[in-house]
N, C-alpha and C. Protein backbone atom coordinates (compact mmCIF):
# COMPACT_ATOMS: atom_id res chain seq x y z
N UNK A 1 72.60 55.46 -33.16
CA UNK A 1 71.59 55.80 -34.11
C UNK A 1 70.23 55.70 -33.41
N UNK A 2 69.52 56.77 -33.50
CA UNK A 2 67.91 56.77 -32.99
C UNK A 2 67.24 56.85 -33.62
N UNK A 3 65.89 56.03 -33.43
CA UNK A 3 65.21 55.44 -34.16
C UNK A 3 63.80 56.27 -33.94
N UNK A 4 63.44 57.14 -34.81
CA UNK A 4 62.39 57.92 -34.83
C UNK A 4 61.39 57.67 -35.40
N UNK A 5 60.01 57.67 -34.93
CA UNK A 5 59.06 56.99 -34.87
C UNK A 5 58.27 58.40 -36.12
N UNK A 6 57.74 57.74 -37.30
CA UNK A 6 56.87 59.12 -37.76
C UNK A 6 55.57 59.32 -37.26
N UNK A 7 54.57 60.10 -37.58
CA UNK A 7 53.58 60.75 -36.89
C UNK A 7 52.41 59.70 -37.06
N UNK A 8 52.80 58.49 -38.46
CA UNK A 8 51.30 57.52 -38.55
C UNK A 8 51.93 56.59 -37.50
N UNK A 9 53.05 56.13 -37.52
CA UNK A 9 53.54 55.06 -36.32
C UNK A 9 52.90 55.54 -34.54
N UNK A 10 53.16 57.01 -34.39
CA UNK A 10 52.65 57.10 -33.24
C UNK A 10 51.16 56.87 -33.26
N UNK A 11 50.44 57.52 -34.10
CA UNK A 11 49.00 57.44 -34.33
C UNK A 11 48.57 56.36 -34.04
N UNK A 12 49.24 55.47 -34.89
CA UNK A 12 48.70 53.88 -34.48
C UNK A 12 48.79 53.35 -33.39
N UNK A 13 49.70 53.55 -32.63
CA UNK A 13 50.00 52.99 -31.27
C UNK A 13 49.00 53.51 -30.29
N UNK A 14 48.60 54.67 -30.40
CA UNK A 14 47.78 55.68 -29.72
C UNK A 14 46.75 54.91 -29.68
N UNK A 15 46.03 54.66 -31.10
CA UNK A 15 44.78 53.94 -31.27
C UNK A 15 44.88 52.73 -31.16
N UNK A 16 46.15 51.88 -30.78
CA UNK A 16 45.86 50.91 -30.04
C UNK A 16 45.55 50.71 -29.47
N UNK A 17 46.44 51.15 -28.17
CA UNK A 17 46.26 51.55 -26.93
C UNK A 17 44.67 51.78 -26.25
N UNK A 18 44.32 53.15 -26.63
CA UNK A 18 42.98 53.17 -26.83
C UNK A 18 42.25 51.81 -27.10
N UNK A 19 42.18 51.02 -27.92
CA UNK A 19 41.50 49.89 -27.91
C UNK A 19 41.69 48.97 -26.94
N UNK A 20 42.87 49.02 -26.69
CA UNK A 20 43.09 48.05 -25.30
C UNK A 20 42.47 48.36 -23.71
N UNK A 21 42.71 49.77 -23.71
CA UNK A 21 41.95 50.10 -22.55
C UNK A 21 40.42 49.85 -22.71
N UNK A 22 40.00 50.17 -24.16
CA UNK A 22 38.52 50.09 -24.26
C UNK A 22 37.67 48.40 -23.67
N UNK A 23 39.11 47.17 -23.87
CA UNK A 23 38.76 46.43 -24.13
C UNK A 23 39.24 45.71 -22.57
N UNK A 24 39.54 46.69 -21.79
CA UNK A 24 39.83 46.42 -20.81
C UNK A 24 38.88 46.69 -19.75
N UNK A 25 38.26 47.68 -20.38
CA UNK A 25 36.74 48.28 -19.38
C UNK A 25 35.64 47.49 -19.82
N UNK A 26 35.64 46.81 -21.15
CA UNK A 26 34.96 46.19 -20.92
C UNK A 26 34.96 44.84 -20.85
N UNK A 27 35.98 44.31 -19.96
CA UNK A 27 36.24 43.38 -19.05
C UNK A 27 35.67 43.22 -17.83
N UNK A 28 36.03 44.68 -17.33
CA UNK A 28 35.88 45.05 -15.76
C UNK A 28 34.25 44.95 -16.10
N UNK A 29 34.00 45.58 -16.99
CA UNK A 29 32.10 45.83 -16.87
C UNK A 29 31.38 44.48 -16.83
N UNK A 30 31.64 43.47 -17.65
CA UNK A 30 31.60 42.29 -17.72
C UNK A 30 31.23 41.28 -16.20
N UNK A 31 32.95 41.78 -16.40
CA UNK A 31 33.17 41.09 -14.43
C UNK A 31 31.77 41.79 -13.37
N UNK A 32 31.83 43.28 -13.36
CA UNK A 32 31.06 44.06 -12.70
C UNK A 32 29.48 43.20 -12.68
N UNK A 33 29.36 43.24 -14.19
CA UNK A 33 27.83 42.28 -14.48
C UNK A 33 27.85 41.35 -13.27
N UNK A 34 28.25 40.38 -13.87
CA UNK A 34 28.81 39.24 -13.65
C UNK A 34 28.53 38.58 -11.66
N UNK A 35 29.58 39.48 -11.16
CA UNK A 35 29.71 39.85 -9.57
C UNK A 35 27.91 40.04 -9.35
N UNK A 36 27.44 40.47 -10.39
CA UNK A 36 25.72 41.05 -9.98
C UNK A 36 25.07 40.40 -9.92
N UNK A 37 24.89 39.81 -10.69
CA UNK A 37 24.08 38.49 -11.32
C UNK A 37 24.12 37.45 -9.84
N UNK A 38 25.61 37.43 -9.84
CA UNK A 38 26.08 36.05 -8.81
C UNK A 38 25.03 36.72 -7.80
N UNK A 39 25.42 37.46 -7.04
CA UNK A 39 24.87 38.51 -5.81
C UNK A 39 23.41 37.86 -6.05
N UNK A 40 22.44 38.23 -6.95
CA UNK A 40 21.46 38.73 -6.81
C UNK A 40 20.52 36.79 -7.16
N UNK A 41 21.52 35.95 -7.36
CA UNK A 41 20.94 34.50 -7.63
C UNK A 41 21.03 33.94 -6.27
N UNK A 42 21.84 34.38 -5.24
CA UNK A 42 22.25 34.17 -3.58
C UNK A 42 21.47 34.67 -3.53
N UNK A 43 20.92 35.91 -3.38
CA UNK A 43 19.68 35.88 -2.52
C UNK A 43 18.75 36.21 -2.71
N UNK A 44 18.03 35.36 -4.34
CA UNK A 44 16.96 35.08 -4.63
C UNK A 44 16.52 33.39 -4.03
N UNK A 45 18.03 32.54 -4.15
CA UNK A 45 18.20 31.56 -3.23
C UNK A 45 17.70 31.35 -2.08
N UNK A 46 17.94 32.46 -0.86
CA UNK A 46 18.15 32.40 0.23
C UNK A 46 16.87 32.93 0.42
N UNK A 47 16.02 33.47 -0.32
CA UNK A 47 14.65 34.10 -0.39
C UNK A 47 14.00 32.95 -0.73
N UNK A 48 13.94 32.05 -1.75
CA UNK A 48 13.57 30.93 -1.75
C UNK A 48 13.48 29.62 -0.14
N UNK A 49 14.46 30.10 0.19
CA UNK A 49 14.73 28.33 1.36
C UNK A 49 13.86 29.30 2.70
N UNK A 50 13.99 30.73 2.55
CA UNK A 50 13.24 31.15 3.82
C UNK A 50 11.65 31.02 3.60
N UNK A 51 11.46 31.23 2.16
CA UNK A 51 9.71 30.84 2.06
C UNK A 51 9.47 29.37 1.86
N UNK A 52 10.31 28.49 1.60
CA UNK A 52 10.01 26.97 2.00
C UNK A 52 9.94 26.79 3.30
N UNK A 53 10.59 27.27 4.06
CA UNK A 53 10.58 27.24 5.77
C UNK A 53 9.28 27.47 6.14
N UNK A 54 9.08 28.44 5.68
CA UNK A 54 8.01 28.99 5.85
C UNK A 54 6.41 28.42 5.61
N UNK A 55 6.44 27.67 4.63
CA UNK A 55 5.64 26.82 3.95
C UNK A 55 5.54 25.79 4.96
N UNK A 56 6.56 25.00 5.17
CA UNK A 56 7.00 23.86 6.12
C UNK A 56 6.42 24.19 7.78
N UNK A 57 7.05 25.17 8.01
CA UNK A 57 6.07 25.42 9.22
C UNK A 57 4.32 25.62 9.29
N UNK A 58 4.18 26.26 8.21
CA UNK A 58 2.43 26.32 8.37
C UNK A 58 1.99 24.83 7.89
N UNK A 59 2.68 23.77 7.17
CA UNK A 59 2.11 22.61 7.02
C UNK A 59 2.03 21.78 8.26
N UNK A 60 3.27 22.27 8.57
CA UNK A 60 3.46 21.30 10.13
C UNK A 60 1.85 21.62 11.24
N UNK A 61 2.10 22.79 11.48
CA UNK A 61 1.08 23.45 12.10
C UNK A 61 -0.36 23.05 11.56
N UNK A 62 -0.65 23.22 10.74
CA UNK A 62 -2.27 22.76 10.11
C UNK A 62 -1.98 21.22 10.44
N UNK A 63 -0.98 20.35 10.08
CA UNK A 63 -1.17 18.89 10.77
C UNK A 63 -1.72 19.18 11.84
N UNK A 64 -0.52 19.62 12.73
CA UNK A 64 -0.58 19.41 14.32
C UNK A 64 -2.95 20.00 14.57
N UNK A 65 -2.75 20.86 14.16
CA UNK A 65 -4.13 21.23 13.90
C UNK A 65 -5.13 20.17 13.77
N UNK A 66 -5.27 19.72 12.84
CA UNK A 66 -5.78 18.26 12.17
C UNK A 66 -5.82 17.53 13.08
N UNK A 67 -4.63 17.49 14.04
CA UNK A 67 -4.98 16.08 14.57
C UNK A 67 -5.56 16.64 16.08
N UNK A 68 -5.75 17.98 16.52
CA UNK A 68 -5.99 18.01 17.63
C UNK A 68 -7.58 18.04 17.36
N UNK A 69 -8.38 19.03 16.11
CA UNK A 69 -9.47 18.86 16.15
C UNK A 69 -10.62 17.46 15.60
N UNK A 70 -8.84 16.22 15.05
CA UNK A 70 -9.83 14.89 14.62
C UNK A 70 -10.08 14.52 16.12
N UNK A 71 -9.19 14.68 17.16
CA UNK A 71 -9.16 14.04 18.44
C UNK A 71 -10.52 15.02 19.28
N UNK A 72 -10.85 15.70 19.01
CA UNK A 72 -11.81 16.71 19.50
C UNK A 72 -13.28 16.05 19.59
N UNK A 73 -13.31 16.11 17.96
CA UNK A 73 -14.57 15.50 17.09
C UNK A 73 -14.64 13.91 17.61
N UNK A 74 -13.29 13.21 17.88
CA UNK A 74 -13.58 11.67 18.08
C UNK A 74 -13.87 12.00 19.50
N UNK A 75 -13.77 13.01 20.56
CA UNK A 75 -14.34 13.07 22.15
C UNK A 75 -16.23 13.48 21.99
N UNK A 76 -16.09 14.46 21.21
CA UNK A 76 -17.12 14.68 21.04
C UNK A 76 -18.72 13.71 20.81
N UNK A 77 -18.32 12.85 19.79
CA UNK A 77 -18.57 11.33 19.18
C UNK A 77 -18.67 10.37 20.48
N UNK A 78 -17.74 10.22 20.53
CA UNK A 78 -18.06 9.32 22.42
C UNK A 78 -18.70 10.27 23.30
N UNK A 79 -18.57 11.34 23.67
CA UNK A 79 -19.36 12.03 24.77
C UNK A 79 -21.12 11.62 24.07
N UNK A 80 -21.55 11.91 22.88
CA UNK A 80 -22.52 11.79 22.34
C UNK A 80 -23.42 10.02 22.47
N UNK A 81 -22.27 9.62 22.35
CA UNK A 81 -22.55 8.22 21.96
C UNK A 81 -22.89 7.93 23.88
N UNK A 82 -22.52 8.38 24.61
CA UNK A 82 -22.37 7.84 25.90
C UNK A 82 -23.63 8.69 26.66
N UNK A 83 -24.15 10.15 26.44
CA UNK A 83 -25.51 10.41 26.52
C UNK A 83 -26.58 9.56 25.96
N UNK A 84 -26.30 9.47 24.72
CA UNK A 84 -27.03 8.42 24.15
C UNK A 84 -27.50 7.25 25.08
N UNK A 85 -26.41 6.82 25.57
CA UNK A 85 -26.97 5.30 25.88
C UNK A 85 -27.32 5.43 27.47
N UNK A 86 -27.57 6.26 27.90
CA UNK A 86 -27.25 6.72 29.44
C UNK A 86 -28.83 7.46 29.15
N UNK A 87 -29.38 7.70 28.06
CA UNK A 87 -30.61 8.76 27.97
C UNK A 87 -31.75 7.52 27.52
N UNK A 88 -30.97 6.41 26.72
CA UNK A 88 -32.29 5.81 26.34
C UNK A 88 -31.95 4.38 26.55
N UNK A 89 -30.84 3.69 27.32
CA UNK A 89 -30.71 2.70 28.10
C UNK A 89 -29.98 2.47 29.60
N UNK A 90 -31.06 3.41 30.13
CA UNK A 90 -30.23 3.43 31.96
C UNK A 90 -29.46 2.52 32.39
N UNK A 91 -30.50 1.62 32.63
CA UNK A 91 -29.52 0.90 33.15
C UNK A 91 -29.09 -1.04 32.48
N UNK A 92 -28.57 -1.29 31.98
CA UNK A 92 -28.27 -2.28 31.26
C UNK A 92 -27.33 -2.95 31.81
């Protein structure tokens, strides 16, 4: 005995179906998002730690700076201080 399906039974299955695939793409689209998002938080990340580097080096540098022109200004200061006393106490 075969079991024959009438024309609303197929219908329905049809438009199941259909819903399942629908609901299957938008899975994948989801995922698709998803995969994007991840992507694009890596290397807003990695854009981040290269401009801290970046930061980090010009701080370093303006130190190193700092201390060559406090050491400058403190030669300067003694060279001054040592005309000074050489201009208005010869010999002592």
């Amino acid at each position: 005995m075969s079991v024959q399906q009438c024309c609303c039974c197929r219908c329905c299955l049809q438009h199941i179906e259909k819903v399942l695939q629908h609901k299957d793409l938008e899975s994948q689209l989801s995922e698709a998002k998803l995969s994007q998002a991840t992507i694009q938080l890596a290397e807003e990340k990695e854009r981040n730690l290269q401009e801290k580097q970046q930061v980090l080096n010009c701080r370093t540098h303006i130190h190193r700076l700092n201390s060559y022109f406090a050491g400058i200004t403190k030669l300067a200061k003694l060279q001054i201080l040592s005309t000074h006393s050489i201009t208005y106490y010869p010999l002592l």
